[in-house]
Protein backbone atom coordinates (compact mmCIF):
# COMPACT_ATOMS: atom_id res chain seq x y z
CA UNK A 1 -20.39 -19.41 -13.76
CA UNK A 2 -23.96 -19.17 -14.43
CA UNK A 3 -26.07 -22.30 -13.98
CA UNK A 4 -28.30 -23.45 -17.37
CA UNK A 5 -29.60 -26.66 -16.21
CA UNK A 6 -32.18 -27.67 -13.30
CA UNK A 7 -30.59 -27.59 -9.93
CA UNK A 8 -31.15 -31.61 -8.90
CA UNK A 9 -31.03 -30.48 -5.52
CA UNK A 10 -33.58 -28.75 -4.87
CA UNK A 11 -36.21 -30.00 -7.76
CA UNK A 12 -37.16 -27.37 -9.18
CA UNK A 13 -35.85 -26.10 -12.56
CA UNK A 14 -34.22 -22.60 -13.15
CA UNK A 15 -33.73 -21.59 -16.86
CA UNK A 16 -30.45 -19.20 -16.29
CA UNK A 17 -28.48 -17.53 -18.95
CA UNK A 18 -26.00 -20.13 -20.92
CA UNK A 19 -22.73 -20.12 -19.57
CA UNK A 20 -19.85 -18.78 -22.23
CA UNK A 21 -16.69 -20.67 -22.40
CA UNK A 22 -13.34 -19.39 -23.71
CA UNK A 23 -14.01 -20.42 -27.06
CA UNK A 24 -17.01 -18.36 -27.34
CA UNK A 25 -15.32 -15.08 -27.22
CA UNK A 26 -13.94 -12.88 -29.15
CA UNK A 27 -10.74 -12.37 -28.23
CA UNK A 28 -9.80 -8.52 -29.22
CA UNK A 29 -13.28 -6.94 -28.19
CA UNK A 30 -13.00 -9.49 -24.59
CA UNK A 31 -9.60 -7.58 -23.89
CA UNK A 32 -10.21 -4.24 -24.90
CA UNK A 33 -13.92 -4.15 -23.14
CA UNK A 34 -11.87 -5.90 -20.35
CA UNK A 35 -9.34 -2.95 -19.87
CA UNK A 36 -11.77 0.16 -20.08
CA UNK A 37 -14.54 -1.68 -17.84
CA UNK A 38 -12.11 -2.33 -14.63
CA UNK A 39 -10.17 0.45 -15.35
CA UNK A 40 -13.11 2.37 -14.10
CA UNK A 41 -13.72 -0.15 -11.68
CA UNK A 42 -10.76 0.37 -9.91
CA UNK A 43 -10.77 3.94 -9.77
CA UNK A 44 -13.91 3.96 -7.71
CA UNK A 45 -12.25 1.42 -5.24
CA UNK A 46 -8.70 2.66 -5.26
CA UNK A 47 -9.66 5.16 -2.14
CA UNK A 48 -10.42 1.69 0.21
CA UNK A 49 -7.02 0.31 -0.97
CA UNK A 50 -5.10 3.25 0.28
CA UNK A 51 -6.90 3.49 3.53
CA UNK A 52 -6.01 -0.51 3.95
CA UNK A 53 -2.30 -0.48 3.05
CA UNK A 54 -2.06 2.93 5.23
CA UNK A 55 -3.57 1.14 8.43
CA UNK A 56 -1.56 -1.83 7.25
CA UNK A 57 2.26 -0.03 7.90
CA UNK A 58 1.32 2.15 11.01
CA UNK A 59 3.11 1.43 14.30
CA UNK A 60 -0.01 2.24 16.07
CA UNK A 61 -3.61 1.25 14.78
CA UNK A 62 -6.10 4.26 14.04
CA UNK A 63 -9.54 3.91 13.60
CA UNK A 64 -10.53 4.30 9.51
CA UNK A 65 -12.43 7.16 9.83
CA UNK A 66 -10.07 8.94 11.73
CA UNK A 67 -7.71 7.89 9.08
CA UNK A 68 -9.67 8.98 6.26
CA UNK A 69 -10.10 12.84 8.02
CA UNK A 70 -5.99 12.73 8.60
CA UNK A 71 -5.40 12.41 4.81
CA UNK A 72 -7.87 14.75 4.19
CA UNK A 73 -6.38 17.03 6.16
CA UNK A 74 -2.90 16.90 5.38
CA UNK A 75 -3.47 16.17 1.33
CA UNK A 76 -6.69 16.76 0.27
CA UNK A 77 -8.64 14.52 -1.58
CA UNK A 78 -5.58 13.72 -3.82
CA UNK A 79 -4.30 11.67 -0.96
CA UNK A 80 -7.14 9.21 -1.66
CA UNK A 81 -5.64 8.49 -4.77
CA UNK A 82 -1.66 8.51 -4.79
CA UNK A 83 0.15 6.41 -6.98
CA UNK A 84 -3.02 5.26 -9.00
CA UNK A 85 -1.54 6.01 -12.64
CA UNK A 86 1.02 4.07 -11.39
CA UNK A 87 -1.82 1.04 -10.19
CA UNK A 88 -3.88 1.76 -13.43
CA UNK A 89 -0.69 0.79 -15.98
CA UNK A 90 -0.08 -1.80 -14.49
CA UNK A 91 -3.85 -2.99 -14.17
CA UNK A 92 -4.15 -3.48 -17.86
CA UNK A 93 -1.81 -5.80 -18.38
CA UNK A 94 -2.16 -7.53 -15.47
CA UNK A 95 -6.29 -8.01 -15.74
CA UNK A 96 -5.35 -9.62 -19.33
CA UNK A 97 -3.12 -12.09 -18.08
CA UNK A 98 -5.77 -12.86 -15.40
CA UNK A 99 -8.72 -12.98 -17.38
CA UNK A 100 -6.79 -15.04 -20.39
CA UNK A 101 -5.45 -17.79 -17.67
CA UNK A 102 -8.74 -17.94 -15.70
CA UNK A 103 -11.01 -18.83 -18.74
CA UNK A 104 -8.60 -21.14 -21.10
CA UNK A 105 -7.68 -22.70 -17.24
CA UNK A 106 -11.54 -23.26 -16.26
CA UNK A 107 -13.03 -24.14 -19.68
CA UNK A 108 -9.93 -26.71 -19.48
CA UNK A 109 -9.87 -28.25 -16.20
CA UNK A 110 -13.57 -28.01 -16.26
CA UNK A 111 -14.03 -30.46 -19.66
CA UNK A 112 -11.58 -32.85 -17.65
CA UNK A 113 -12.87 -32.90 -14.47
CA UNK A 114 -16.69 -33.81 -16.31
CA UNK A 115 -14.44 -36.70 -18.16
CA UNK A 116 -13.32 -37.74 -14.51
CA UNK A 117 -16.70 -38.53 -13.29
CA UNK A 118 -16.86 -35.63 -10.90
CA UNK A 119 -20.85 -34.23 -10.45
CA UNK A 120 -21.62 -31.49 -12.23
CA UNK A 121 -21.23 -28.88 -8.57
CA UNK A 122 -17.70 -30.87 -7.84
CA UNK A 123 -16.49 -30.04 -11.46
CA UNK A 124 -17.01 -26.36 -11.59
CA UNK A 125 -16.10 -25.80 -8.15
CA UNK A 126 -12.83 -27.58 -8.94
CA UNK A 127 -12.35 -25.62 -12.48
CA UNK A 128 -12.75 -22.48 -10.45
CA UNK A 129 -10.43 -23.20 -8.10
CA UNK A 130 -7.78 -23.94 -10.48
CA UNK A 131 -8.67 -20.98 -12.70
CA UNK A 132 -8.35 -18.51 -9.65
CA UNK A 133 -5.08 -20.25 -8.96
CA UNK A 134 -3.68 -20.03 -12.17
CA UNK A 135 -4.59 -16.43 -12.90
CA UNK A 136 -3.39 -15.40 -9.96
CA UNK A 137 -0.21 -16.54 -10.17
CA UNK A 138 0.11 -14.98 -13.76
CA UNK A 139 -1.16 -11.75 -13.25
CA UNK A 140 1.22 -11.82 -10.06
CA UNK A 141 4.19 -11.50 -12.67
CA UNK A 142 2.82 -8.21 -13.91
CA UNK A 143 1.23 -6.73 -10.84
CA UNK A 144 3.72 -6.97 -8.06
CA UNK A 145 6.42 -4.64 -9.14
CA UNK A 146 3.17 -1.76 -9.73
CA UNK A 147 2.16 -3.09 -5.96
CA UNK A 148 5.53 -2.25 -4.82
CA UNK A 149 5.74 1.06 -6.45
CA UNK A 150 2.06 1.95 -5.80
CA UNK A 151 2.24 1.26 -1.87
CA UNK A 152 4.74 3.05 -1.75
CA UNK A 153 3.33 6.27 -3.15
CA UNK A 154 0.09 5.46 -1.12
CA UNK A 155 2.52 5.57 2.19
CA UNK A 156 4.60 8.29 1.54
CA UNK A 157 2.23 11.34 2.51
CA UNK A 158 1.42 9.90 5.46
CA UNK A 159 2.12 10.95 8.37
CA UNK A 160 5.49 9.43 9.23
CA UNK A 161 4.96 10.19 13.41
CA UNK A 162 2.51 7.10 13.19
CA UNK A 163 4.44 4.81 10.59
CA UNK A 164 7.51 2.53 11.70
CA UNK A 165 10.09 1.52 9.43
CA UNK A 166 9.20 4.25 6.21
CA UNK A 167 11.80 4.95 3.50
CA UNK A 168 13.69 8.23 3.88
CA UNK A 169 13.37 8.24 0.01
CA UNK A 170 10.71 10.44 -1.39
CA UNK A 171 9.57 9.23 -4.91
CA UNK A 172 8.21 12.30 -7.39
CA UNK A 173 5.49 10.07 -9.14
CA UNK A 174 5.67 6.40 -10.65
CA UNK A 175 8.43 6.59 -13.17
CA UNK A 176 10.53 8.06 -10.61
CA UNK A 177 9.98 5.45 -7.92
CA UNK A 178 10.71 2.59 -10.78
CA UNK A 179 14.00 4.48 -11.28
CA UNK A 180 14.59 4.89 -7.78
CA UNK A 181 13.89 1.26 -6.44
CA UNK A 182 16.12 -0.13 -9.50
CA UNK A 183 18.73 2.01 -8.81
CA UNK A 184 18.72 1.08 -5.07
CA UNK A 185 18.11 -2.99 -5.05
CA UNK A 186 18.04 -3.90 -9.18
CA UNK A 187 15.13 -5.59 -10.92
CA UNK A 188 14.77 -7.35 -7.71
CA UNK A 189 13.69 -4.78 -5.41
CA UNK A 190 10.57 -4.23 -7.37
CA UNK A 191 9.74 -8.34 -6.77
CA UNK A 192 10.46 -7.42 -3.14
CA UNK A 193 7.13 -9.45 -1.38
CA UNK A 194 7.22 -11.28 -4.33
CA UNK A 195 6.89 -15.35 -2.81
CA UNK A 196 4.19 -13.67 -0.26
CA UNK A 197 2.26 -12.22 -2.87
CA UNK A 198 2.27 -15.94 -4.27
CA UNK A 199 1.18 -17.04 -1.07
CA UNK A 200 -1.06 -14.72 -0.25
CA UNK A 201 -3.29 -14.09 -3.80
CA UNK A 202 -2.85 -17.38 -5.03
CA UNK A 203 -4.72 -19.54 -2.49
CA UNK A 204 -7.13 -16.47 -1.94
CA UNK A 205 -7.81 -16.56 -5.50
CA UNK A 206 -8.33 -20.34 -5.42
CA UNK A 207 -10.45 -19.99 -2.77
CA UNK A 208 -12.65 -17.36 -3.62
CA UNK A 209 -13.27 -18.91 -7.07
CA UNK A 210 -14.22 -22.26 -5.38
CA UNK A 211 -16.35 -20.41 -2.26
CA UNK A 212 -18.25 -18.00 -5.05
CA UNK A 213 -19.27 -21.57 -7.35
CA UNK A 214 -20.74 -23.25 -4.28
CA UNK A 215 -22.48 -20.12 -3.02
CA UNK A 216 -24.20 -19.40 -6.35
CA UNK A 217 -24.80 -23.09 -6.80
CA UNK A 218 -26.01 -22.70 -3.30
CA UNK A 219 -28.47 -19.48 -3.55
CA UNK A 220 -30.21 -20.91 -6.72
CA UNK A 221 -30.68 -23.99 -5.20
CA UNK A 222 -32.64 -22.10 -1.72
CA UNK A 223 -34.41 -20.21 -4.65
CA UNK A 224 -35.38 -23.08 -6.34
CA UNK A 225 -36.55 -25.12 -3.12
CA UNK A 226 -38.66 -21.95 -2.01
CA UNK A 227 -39.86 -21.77 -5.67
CA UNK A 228 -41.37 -25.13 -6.01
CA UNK A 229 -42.48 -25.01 -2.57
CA UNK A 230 -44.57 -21.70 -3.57
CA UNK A 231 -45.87 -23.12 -6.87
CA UNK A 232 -47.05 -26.26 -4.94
CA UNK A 233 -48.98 -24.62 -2.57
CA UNK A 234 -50.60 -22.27 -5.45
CA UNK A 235 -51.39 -24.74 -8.13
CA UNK A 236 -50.19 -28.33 -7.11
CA UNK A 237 -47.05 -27.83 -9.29
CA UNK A 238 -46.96 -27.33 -13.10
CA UNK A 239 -43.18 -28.63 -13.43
CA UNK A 240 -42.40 -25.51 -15.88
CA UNK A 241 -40.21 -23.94 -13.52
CA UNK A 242 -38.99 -20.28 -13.97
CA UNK A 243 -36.76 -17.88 -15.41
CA UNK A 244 -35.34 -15.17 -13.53
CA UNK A 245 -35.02 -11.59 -14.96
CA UNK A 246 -31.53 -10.29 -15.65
CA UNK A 247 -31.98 -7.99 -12.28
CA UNK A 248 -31.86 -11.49 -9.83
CA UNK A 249 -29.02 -13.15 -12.53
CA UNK A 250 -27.11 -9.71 -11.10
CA UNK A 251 -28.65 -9.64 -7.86
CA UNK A 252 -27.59 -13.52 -6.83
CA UNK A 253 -23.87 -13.00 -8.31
CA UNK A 254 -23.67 -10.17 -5.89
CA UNK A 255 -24.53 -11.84 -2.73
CA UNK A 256 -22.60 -15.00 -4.07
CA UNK A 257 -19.15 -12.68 -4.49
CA UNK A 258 -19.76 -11.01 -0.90
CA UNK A 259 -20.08 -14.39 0.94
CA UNK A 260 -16.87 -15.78 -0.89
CA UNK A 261 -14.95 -12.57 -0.16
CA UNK A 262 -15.93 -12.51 3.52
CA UNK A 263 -14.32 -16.05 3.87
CA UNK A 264 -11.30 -14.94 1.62
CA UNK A 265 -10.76 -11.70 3.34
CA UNK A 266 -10.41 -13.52 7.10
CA UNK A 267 -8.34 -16.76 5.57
CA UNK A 268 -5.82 -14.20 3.85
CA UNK A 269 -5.94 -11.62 6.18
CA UNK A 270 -2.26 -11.79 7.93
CA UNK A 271 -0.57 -12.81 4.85
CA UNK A 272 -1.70 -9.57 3.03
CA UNK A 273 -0.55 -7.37 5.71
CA UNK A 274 2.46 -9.35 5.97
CA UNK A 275 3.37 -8.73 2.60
CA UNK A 276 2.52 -5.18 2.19
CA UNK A 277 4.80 -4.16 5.20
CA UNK A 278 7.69 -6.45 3.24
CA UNK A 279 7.39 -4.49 0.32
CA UNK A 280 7.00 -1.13 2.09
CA UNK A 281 8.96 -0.85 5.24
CA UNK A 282 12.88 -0.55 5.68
CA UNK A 283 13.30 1.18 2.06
CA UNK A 284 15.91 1.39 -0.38
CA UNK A 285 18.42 3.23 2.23
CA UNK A 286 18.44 0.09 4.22
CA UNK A 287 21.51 -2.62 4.42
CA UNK A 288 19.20 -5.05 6.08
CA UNK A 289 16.26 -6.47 4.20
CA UNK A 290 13.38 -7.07 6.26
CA UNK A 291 12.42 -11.17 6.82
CA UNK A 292 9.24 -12.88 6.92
CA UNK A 293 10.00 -13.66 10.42
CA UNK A 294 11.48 -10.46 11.85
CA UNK A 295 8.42 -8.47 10.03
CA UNK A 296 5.47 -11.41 12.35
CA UNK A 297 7.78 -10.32 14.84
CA UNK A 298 7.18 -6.27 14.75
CA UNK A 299 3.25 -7.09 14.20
CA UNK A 300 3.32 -9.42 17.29
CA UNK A 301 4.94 -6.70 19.62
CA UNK A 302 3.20 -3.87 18.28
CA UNK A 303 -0.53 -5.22 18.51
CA UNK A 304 -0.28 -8.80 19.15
CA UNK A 305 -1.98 -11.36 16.90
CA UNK A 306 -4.56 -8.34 16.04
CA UNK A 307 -1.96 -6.68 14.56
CA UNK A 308 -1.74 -8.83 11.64
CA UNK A 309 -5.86 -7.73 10.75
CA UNK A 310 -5.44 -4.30 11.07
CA UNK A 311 -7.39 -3.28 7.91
CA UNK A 312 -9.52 -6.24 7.89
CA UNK A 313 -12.55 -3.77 7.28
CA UNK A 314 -11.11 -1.98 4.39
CA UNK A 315 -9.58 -4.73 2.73
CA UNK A 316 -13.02 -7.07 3.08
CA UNK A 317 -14.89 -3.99 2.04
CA UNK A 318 -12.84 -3.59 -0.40
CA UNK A 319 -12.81 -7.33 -1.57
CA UNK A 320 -17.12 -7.60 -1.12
CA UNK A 321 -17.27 -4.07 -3.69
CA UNK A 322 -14.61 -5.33 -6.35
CA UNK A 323 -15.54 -8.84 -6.28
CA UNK A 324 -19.22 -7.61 -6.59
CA UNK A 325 -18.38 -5.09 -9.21
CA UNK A 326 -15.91 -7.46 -11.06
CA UNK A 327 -18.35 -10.58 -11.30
CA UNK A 328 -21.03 -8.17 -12.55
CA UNK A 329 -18.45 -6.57 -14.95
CA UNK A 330 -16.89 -9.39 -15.73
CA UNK A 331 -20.20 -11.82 -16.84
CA UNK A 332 -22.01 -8.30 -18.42
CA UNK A 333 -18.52 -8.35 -20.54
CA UNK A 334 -18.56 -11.89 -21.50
CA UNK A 335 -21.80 -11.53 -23.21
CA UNK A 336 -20.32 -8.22 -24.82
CA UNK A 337 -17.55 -10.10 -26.34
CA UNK A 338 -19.32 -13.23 -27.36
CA UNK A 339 -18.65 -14.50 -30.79
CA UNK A 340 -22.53 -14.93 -31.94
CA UNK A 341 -25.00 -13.22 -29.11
CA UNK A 342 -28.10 -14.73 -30.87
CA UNK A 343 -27.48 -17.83 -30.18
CA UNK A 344 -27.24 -16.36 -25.84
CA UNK A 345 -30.50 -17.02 -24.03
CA UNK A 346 -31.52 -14.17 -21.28
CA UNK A 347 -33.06 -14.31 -18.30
């Protein structure tokens, strides 16, 4: 993700970091770094989540804040963070699959798409595309029966007067809910939302991936063009170029993730609340499953079309913080885990 040549573009040359490909890695410290870094990660985001898929199944919309005092009131801070040993099990697992498929996918797809012909910008934006699509779609496999189970526990100490469709079932922790669910609908009930979550995560992965390479690409370039324009007005231009310090490397993949998951956040919006209300409303209890159609339906007449963004500020919130975090994390760990950091130049 990081850029080590000259950006043509703008004509001015910025010495960044080497990129690290999968084979770089090593393998055992990459995972086990992997797990305790967004472990923590998602522990200091998990409170936005809940807020989101709250907003998400209430008949009536409530402002967040509002929201946020009403858990408070009625369970404490502990609200903010129901079902999360649950989410953090099932994180694990899941963030190997994702981080194994999105680096063998990109370092893959991005030698072929260079063997294609494709410009150097066209290749990676294509590589990360794929890679997002890929390792969403694997680490879907893993994560979607701890999303049903974990919504689910986030939902059910709410207050019910402002929630249509809730369960009648009351689940005492995660293990109990897994029990529960089987026992109710079989393996499948825990894949309940499962094609949506396809739908939704998959593109949205894709996307992001693609939007976050041209938006780096992007902000390095506008750095480079102000660059040379500064060093030609100083000294008539000594063609050196520069090298950032590790603080603007960090600083640029920040503003690059919150720009991709602003677009993300608005493209995926109604899908996401579409498929948390599938795997959370009309529980176990129920003889009729809800449909894709009959749950756009209930959005439409309870809100209208608005209906199906309630959340949006969580959940892009949410998205700008994680993806900010995560890229951070995630590029910080890949230089952990590299095979031979000597040979790794820093900005």
């Amino acid at each position: 993700m990081s850029l080590g040549a000259a950006e043509d573009d703008s004509g001015s040359e910025i010495h960044l970091p080497a990129d690290i490909d999968w084979e770089m890695l090593d393998k055992s410290k990459f995972f086990f770094l992997g797990a305790a870094l967004f472990s923590g990660v998602s522990g200091m985001l998990y409170p936005i989540v809940v807020l989101k898929t709250q907003k998400q199944v209430l008949a009536k919309d409530m402002p967040c804040f509002k929201l946020a005092v009403s858990i408070l009131q009625h369970e404490g801070f502990r609200g903010f963070y129901r079902g999360f040993g649950t989410s953090l099990m099932g994180t694990i697992p899941a963030r190997a699959l994702y981080m194994g498929a999105l680096e063998m996918t990109k370092s893959n797809v991005g030698c072929v798409t260079i063997k294609m012909g494709f410009s150097e910008t066209k290749a990676a934006a294509i590589a990360n595309a794929a890679a997002g699509l890929s390792a969403a779609m694997a680490a879907q496999l893993v994560w979607t029966p701890i999303d049903v189970v974990s919504q689910r526990l986030m939902v059910q100490g709410g207050n019910s007067g402002h929630t249509s469709g809730l369960s009648a079932v009351r689940y005492n922790g995660g293990i109990d809910a897994f029990r529960k669910i089987i026992q109710a609908d079989g393996v499948r009930g825990l894949y309940r939302g499962f094609g949506i979550s396809i739908l939704t995560y998959a593109p949205s992965n894709a996307v992001w991936w693609a939007a976050y390479s041209m938006a780096h690409r992007a902000v390095w370039g506008g750095i480079g063009c102000y660059y040379l324009k500064k060093e030609g007005n100083g000294n008539g231009g000594n063609g050196v170029g520069f090298t950032p310090d590790s603080k603007a490397v960090v600083a640029v993949q920040g503003l690059s993730a919150t720009m991709a998951s602003g677009f993300s956040a608005v493209v995926t919006m109604p899908l996401d609340t579409i498929k948390t209300r599938l795997q959370v409303l009309d529980g176990e209890g129920s003889n009729r499953k809800p449909s894709i159609g009959q749950t756009i339906r209930n959005l439409v007449k309870e809100g209208g079309l608005s209906a199906c963004y309630r959340g949006l500020g969580p959940r892009w919130a949410s998205m700008s913080m994680s993806a900010t975090t995560m890229i951070t994390t995630y590029e910080y760990l890949k230089r952990l885990s590299t095979k031979n950091q000597d040979c790794l130049p820093m900005g």
